[in-house]
C-alpha atoms as a PDB file:
ATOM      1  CA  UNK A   1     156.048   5.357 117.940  1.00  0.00           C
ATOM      2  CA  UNK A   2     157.083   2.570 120.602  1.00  0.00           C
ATOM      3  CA  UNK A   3     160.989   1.380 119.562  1.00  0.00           C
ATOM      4  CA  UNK A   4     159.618  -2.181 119.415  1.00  0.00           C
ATOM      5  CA  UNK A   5     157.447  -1.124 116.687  1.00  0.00           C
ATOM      6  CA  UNK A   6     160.451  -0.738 114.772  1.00  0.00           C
ATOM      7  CA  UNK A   7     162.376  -3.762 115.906  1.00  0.00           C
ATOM      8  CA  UNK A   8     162.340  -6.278 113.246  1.00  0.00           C
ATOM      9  CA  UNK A   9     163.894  -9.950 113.175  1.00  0.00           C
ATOM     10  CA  UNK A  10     166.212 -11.015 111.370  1.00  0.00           C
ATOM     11  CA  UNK A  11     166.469 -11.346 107.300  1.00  0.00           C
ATOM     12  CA  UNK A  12     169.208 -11.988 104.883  1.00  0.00           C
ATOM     13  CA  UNK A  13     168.681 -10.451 101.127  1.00  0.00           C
ATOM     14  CA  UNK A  14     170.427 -13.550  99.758  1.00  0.00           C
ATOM     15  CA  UNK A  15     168.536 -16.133 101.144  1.00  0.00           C
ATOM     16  CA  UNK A  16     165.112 -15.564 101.020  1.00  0.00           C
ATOM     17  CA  UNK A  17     162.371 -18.047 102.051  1.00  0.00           C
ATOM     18  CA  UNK A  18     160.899 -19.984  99.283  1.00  0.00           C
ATOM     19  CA  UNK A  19     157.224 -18.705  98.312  1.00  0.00           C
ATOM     20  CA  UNK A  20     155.911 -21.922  95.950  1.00  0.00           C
ATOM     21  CA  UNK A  21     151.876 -21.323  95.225  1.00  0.00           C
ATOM     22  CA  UNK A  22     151.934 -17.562  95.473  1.00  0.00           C
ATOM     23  CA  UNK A  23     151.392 -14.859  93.057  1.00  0.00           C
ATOM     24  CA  UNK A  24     153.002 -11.515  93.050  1.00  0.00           C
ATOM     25  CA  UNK A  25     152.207  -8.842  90.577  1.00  0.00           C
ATOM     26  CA  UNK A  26     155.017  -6.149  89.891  1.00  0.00           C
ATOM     27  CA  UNK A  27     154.354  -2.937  87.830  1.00  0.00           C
ATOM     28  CA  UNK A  28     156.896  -1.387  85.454  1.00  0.00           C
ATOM     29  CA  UNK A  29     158.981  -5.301  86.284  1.00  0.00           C
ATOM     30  CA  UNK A  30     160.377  -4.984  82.634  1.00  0.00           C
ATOM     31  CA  UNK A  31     163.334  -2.653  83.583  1.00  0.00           C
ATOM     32  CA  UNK A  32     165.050  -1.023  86.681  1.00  0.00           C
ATOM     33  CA  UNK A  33     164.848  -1.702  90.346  1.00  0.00           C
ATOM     34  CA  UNK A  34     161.168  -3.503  89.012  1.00  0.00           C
ATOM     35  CA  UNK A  35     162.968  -6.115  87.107  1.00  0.00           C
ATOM     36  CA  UNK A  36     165.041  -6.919  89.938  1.00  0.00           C
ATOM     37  CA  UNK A  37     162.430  -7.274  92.401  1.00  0.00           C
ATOM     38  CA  UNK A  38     160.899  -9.723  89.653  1.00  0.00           C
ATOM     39  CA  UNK A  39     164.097 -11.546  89.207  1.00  0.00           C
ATOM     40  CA  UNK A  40     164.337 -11.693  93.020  1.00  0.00           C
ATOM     41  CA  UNK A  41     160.870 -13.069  93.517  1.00  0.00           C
ATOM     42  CA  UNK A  42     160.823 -15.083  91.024  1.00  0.00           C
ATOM     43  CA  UNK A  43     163.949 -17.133  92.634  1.00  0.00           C
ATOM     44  CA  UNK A  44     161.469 -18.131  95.338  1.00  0.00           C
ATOM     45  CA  UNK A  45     159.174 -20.473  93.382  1.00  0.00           C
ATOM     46  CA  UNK A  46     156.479 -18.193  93.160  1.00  0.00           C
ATOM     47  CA  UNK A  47     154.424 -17.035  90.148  1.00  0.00           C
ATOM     48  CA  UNK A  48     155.392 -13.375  89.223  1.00  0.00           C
ATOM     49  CA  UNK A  49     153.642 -11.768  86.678  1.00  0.00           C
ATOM     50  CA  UNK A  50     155.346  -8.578  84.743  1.00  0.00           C
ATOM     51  CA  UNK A  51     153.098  -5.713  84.206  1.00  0.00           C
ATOM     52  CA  UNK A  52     153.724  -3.563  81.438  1.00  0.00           C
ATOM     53  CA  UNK A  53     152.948  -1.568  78.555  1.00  0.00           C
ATOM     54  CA  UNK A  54     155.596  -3.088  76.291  1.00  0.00           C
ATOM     55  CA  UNK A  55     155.382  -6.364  74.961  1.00  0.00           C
ATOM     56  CA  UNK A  56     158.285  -6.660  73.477  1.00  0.00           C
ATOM     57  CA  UNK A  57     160.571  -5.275  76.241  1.00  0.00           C
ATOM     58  CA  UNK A  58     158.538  -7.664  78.854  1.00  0.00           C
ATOM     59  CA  UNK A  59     159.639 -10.403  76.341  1.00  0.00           C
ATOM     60  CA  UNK A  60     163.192  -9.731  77.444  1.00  0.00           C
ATOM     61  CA  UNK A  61     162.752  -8.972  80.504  1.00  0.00           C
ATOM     62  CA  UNK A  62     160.952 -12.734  80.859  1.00  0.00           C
ATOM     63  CA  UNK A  63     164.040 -14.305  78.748  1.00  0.00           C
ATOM     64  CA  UNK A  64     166.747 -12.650  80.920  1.00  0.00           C
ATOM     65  CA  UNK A  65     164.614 -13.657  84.342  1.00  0.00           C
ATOM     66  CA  UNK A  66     164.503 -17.055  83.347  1.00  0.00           C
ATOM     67  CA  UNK A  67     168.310 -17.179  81.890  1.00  0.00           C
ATOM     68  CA  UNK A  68     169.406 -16.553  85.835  1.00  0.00           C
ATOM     69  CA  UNK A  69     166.332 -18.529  87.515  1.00  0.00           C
ATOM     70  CA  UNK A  70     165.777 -22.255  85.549  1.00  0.00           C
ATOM     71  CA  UNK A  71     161.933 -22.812  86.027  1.00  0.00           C
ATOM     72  CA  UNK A  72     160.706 -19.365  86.893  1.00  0.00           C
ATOM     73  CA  UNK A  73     157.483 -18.983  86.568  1.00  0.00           C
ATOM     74  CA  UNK A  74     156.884 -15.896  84.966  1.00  0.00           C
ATOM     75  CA  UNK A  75     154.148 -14.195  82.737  1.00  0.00           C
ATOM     76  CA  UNK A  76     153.428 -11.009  81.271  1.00  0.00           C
ATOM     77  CA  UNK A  77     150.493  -8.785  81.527  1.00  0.00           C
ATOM     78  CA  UNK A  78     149.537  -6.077  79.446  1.00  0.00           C
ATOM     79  CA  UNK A  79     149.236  -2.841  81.386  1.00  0.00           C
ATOM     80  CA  UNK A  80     149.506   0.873  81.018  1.00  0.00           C
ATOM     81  CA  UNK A  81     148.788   2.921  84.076  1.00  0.00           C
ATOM     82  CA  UNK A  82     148.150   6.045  82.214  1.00  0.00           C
ATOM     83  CA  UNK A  83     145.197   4.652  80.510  1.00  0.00           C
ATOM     84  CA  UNK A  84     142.232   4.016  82.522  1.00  0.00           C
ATOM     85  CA  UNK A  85     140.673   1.672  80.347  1.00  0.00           C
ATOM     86  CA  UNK A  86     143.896  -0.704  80.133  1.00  0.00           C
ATOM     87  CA  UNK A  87     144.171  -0.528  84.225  1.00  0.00           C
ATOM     88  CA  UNK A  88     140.432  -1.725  84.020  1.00  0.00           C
ATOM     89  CA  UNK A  89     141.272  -4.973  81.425  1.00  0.00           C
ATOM     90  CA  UNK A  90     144.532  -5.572  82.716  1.00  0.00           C
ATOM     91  CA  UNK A  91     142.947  -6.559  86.374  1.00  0.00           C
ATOM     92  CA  UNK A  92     140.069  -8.232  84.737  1.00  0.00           C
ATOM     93  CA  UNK A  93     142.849 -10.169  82.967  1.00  0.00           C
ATOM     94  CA  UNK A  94     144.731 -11.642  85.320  1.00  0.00           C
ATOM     95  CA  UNK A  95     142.120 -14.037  86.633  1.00  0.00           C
ATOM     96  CA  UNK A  96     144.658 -15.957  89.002  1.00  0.00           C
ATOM     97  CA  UNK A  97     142.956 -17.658  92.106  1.00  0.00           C
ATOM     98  CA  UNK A  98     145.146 -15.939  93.957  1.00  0.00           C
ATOM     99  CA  UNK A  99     147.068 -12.829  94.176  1.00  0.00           C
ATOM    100  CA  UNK A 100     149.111 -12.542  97.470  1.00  0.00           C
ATOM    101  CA  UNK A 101     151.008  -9.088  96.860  1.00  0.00           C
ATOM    102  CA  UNK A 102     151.311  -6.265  94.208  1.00  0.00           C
ATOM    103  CA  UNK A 103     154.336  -4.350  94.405  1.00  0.00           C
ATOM    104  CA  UNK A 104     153.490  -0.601  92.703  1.00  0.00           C
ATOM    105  CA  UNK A 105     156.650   0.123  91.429  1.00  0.00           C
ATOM    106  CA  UNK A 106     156.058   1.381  87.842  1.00  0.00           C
ATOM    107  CA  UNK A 107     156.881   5.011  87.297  1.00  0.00           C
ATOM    108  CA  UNK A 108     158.195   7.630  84.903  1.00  0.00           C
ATOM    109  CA  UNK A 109     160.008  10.649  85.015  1.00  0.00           C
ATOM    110  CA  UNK A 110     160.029  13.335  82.802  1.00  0.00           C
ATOM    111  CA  UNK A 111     163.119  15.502  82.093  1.00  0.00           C
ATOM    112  CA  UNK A 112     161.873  18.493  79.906  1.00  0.00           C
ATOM    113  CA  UNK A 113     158.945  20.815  79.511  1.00  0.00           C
ATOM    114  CA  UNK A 114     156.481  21.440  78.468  1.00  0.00           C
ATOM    115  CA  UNK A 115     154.177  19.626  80.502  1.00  0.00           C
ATOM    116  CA  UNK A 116     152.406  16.536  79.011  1.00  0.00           C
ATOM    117  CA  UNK A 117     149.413  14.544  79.562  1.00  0.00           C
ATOM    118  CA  UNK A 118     147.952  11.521  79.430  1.00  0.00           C
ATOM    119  CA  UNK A 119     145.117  10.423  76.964  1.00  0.00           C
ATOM    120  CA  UNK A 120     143.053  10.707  80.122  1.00  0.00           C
ATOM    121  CA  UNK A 121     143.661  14.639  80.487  1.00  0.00           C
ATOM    122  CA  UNK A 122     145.388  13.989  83.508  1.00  0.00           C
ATOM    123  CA  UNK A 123     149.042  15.100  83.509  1.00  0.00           C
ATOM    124  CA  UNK A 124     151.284  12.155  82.747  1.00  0.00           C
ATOM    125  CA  UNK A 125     153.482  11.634  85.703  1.00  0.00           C
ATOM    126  CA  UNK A 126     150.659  12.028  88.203  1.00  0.00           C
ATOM    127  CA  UNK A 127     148.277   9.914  85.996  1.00  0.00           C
ATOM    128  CA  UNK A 128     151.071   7.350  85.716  1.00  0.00           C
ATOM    129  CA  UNK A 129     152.558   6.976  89.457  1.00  0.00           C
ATOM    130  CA  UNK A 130     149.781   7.568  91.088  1.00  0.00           C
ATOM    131  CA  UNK A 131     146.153   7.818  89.888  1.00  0.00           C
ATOM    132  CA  UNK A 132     147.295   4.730  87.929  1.00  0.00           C
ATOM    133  CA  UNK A 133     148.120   2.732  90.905  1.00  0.00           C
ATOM    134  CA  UNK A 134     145.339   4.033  93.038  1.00  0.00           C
ATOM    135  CA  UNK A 135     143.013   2.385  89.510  1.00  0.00           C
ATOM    136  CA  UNK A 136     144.625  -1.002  90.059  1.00  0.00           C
ATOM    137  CA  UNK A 137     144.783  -1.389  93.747  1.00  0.00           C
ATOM    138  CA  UNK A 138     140.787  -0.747  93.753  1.00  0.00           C
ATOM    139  CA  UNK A 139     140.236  -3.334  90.314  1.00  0.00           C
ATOM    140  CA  UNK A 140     142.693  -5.468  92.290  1.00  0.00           C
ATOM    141  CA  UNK A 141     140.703  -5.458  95.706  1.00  0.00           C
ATOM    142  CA  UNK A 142     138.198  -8.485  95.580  1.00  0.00           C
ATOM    143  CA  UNK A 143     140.868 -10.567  94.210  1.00  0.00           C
ATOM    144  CA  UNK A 144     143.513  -9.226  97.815  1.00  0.00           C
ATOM    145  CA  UNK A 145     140.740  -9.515  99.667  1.00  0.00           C
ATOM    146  CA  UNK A 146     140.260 -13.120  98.982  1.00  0.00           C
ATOM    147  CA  UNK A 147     143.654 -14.070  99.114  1.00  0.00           C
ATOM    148  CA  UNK A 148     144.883 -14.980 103.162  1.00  0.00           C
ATOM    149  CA  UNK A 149     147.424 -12.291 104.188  1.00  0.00           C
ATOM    150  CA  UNK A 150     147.622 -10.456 101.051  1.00  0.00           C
ATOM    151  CA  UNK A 151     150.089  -7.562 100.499  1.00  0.00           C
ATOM    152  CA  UNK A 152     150.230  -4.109  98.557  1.00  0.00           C
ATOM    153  CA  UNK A 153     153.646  -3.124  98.588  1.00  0.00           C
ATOM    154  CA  UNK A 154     154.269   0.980  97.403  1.00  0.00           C
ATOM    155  CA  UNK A 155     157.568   1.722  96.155  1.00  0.00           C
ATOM    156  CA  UNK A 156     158.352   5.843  96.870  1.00  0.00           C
ATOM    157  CA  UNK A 157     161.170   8.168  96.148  1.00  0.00           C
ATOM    158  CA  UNK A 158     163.569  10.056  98.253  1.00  0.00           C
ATOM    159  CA  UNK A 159     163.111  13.168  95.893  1.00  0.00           C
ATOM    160  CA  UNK A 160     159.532  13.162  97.635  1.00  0.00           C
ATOM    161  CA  UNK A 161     161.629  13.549 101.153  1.00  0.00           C
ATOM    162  CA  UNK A 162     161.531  17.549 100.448  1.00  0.00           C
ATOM    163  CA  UNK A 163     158.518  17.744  98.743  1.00  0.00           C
ATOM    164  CA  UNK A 164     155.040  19.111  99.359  1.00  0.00           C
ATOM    165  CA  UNK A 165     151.777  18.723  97.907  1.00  0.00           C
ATOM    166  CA  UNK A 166     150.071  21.930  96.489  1.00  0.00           C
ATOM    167  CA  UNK A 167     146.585  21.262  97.229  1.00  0.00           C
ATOM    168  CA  UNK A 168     145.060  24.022  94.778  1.00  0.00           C
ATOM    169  CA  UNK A 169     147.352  22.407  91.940  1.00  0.00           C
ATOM    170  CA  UNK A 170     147.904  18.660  92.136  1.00  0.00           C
ATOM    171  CA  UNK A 171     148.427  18.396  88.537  1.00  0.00           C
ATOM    172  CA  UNK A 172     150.828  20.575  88.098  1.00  0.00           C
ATOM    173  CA  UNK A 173     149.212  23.037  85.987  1.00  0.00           C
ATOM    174  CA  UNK A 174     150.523  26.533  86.672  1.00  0.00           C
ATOM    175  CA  UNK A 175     154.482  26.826  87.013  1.00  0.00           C
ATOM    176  CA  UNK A 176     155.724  23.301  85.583  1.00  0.00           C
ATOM    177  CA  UNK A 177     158.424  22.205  86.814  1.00  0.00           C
ATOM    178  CA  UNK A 178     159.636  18.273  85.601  1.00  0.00           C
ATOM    179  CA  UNK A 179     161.482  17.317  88.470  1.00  0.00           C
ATOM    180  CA  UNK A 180     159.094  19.086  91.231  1.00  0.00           C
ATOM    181  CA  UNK A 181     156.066  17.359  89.217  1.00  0.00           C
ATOM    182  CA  UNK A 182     157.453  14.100  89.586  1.00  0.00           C
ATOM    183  CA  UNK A 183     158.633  14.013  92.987  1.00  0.00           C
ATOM    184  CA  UNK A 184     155.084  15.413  94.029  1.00  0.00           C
ATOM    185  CA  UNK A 185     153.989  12.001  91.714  1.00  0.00           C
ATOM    186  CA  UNK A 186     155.660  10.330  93.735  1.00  0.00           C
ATOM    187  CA  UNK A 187     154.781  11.665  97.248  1.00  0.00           C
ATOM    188  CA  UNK A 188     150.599  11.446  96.341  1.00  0.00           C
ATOM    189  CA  UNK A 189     151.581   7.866  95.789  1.00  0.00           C
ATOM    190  CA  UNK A 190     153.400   7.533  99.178  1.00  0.00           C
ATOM    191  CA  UNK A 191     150.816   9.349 100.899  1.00  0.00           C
ATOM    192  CA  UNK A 192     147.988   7.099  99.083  1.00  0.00           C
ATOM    193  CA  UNK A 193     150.012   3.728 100.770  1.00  0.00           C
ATOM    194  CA  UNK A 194     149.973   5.452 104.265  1.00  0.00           C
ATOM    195  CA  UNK A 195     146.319   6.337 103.902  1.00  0.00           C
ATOM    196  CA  UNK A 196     145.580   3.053 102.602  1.00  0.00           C
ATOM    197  CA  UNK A 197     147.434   1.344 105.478  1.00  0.00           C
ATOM    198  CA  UNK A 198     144.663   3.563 108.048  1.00  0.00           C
ATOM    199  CA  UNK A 199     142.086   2.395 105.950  1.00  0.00           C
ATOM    200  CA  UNK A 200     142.893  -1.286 105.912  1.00  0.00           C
ATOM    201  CA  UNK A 201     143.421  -1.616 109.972  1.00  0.00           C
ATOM    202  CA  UNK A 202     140.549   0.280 110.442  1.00  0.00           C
ATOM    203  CA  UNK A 203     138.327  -2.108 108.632  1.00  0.00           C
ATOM    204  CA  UNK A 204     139.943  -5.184 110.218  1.00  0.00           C
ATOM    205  CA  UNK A 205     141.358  -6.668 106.884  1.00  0.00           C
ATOM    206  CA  UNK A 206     144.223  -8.953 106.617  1.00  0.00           C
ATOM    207  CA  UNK A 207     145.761  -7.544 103.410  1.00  0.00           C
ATOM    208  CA  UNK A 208     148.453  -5.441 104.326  1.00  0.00           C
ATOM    209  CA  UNK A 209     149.693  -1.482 103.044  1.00  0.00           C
ATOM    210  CA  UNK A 210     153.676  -1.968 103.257  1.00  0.00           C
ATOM    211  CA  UNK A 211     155.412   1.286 102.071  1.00  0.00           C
ATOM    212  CA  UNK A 212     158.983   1.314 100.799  1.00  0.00           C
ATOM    213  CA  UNK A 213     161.464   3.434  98.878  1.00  0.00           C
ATOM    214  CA  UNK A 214     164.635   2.073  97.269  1.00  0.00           C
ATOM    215  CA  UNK A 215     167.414   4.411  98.436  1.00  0.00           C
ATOM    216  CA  UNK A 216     169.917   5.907  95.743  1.00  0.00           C
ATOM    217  CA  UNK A 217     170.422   3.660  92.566  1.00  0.00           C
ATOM    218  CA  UNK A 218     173.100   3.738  89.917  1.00  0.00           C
ATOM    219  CA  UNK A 219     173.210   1.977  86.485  1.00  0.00           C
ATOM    220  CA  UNK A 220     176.275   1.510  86.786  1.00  0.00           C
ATOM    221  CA  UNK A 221     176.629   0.135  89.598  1.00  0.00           C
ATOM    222  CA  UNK A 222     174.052  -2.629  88.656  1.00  0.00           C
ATOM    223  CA  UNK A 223     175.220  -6.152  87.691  1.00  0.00           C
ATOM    224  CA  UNK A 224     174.632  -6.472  83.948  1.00  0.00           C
ATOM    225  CA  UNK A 225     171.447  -8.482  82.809  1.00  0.00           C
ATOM    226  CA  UNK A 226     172.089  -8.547  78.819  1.00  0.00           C
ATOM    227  CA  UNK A 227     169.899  -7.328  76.826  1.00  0.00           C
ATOM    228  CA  UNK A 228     168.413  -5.159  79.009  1.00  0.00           C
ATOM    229  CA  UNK A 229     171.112  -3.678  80.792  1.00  0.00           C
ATOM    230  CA  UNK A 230     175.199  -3.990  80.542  1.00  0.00           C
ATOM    231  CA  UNK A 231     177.997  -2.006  82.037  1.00  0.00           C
ATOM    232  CA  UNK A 232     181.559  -2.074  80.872  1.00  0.00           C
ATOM    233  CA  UNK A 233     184.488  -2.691  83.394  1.00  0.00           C
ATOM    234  CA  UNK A 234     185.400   1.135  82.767  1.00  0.00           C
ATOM    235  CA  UNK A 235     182.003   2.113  83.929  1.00  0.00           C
ATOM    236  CA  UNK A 236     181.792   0.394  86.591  1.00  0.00           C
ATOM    237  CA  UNK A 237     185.296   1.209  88.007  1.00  0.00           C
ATOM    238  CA  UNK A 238     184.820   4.809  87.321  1.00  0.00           C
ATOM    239  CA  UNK A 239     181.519   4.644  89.664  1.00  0.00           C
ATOM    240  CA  UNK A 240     183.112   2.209  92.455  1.00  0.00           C
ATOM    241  CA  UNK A 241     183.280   5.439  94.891  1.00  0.00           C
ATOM    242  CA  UNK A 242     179.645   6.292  94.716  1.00  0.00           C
ATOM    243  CA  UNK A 243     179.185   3.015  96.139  1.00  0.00           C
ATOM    244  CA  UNK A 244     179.941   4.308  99.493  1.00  0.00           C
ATOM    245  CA  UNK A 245     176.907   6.635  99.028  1.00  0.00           C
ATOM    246  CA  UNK A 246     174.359   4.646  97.204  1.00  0.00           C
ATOM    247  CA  UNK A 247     174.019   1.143  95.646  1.00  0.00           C
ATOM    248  CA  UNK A 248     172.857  -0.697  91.854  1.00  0.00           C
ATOM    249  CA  UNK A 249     169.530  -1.385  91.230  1.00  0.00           C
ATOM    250  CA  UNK A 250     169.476  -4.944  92.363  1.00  0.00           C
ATOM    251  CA  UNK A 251     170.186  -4.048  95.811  1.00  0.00           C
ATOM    252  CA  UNK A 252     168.037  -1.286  95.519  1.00  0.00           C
ATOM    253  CA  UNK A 253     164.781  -3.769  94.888  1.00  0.00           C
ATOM    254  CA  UNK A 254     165.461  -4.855  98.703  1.00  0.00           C
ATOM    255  CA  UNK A 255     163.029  -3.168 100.961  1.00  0.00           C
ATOM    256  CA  UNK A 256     160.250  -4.093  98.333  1.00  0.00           C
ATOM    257  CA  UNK A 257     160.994  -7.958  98.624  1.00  0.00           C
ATOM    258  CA  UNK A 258     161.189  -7.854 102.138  1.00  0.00           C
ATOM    259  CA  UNK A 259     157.641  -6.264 102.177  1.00  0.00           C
ATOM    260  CA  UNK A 260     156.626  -9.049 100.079  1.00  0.00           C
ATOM    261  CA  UNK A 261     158.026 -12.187 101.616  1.00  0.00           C
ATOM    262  CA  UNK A 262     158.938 -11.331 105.103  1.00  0.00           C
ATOM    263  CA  UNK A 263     156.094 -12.425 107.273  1.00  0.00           C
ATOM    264  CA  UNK A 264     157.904 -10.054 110.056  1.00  0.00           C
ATOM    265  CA  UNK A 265     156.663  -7.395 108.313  1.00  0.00           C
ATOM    266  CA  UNK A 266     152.918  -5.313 109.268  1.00  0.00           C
ATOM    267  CA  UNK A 267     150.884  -2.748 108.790  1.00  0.00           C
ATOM    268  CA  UNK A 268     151.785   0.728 110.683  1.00  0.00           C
ATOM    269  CA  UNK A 269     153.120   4.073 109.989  1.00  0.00           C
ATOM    270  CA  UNK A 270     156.751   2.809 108.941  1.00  0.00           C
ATOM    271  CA  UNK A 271     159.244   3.302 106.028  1.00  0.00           C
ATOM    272  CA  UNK A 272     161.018   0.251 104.841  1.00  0.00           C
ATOM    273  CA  UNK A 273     164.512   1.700 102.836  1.00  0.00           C
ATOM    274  CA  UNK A 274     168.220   0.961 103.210  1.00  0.00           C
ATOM    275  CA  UNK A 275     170.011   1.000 106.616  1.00  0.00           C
ATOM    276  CA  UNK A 276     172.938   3.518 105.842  1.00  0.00           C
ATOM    277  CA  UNK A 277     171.373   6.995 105.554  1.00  0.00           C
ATOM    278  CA  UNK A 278     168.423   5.469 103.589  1.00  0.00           C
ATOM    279  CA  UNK A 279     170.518   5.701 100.668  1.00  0.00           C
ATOM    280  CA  UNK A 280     172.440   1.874 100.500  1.00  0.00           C
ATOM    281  CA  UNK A 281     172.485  -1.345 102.873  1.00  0.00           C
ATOM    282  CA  UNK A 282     169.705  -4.031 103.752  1.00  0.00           C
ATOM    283  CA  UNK A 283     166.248  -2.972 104.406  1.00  0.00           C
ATOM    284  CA  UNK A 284     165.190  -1.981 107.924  1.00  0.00           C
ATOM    285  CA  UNK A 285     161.892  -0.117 109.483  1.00  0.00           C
ATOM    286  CA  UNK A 286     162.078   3.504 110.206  1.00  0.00           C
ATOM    287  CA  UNK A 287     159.248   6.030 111.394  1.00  0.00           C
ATOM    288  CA  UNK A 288     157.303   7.914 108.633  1.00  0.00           C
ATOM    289  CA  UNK A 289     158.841  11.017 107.199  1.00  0.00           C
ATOM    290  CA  UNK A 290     157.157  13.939 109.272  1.00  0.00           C
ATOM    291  CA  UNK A 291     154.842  15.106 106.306  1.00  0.00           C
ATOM    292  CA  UNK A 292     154.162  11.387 105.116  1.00  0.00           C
ATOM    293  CA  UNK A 293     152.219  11.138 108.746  1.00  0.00           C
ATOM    294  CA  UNK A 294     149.761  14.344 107.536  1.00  0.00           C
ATOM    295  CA  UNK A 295     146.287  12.548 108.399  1.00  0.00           C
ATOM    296  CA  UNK A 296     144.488  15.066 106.790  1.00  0.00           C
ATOM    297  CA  UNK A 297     146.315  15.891 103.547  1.00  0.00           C
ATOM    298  CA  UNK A 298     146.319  12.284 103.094  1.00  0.00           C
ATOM    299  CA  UNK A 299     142.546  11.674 104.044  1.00  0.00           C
ATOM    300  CA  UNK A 300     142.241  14.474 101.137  1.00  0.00           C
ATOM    301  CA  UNK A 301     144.028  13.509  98.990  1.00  0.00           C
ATOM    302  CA  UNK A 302     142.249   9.963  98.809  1.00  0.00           C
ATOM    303  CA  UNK A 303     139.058  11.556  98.168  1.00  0.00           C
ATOM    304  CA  UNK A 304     140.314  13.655  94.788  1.00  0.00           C
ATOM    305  CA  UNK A 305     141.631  10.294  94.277  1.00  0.00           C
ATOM    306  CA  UNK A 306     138.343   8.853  94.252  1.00  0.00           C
ATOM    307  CA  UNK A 307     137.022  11.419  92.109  1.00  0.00           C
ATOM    308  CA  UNK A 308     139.681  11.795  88.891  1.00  0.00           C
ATOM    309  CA  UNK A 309     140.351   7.834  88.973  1.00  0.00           C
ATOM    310  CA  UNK A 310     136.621   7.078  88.897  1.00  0.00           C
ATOM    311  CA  UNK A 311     136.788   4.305  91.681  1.00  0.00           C
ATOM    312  CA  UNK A 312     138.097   3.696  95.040  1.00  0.00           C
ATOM    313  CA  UNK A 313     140.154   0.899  96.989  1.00  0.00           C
ATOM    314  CA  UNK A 314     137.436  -0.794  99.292  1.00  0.00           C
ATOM    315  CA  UNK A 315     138.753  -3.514 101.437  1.00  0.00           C
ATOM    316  CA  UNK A 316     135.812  -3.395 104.022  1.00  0.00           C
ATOM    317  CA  UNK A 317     134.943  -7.014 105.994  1.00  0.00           C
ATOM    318  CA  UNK A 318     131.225  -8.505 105.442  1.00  0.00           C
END
């Protein structure tokens, strides 16, 4: 890749360009490095809408937003990735006349066996990072499609940095492993915004695949957004040297509100993450991991996509 497709201008993480009119969609916004890319969004005028499965921690999540941001706009909507059917009636749902970017950022990881899955029969972190997202950005489509320079911005993991797919076992079935199940989750998904990105070019559209991943993020080394999250002064002195290494959660939601508001920002094969190691720092381009840039794993996996989600992204022109 040419250096200048990596040169970006510009952009300062504390004063970001005001966004009145436009509505963002965040998955999993109701804790984590999603709430703060809510919180961070929603300090630019725009309308950001909280997807999640829990009403009543989306409730707090709304009333701690608006506590820091007088006159966000917020709302919440209803959503559970894991569950096709509420993928399907969450998009029909939102009804705005616009949506200008979704930010996949929703996610869980599991700790312990034994291996669990979703009502769907799909196993749960796969079904959840993934196949879920891979639903939505297809029920999503018309309504990208329609809206001038649309985004969909993919939040990954470093854990999928050493990770491979296993072709003959994408669910995990044989040999479960928590940790190796989720950062494969997580790589399908990274691979899925890559392929996505191909796709998108080659049909000529406007909307826009941005990939990202958030570096390494501490709880304790996130500012405190009561009730959702606090830290005591012990905590958060005993964790002051990790933040040489990594960074909280706030600075962590970076790369994915640049993708969304930074009209430097285009289609290609490039990583957005932090400058220092890809760990901590402001967001900044950086060529594909060598196994994110597999065509044909990732024209693959697309099509088993297809077939265990029941549907497909189509973003084609005419």
């Amino acid at each position: 890749m040419p250096n200048s497709a990596l040169q970006s201008p510009p952009w300062d993480v504390h004063r970001l360009p005001r966004a009145e009119g436009k509505v963002f969609l965040v998955t999993g916004a109701n804790a984590g490095i999603g709430y703060f890319v809510a919180e961070q969004l929603a300090a630019t005028g725009a309308t950001v809408v909280l997807g999640s499965r829990d009403r009543a921690k989306a409730a707090a999540a709304i009333a701690a937003i608006g506590a820091r941001v007088p006159g966000a706009r917020l709302r919440h909507l209803p959503l559970d990735l894991a569950d096709p059917a509420s993928v399907e009636a969450s998009a029909g749902a939102l009804r705005p006349e616009r949506l200008d970017a979704v930010v996949l950022n929703a996610g869980i990881a599991l700790d312990d066996p034994p291996r669990r899955t979703a009502g769907s029969g799909h196993e749960l972190m796969f079904a959840t990072n993934h196949l879920g997202h891979f639903a939505l950005t297809a029920r999503l489509a018309p309504l990208l499609l329609a809206t001038p320079g649309s985004r969909i911005v993919t939040t990954g993991s470093f854990a999928a940095k050493s990770e491979r797919l296993d072709l003959a076992d994408l669910q995990s079935a044989r040999g479960y492993r928590p940790k190796r199940a989720y950062a494969r989750s997580k790589l399908a998904q990274m691979l899925f915004a890559v392929e996505l990105d191909r796709r998108l070019r080659a049909a000529g559209s406007a909307t826009l695949s941005v990939l990202t991943h958030p570096g390494g993020a501490l709880d304790a080394l996130t500012p405190a957004r009561p009730p959702l999250h606090g830290r005591t002064p012990g905590e958060r002195l005993s964790r002051l040297p990790l933040g040489l290494v990594v960074q909280g959660k706030d600075a962590a939601a970076w790369p994915a509100v640049r993708a969304v508001l930074d009209t430097g920002v285009h289609g290609g094969p490039v990583l957005w993450s932090p400058r220092v190691f890809g760990l901590r720092g402001e967001p900044r381009p950086e060529p594909l991991w060598e196994h994110l840039a597999d065509k044909a794993t990732a024209a693959w996996l697309w099509e088993a996509s297809c077939e265990l989600a029941g549907c497909e992204p189509v973003f084609s022109i005419g």
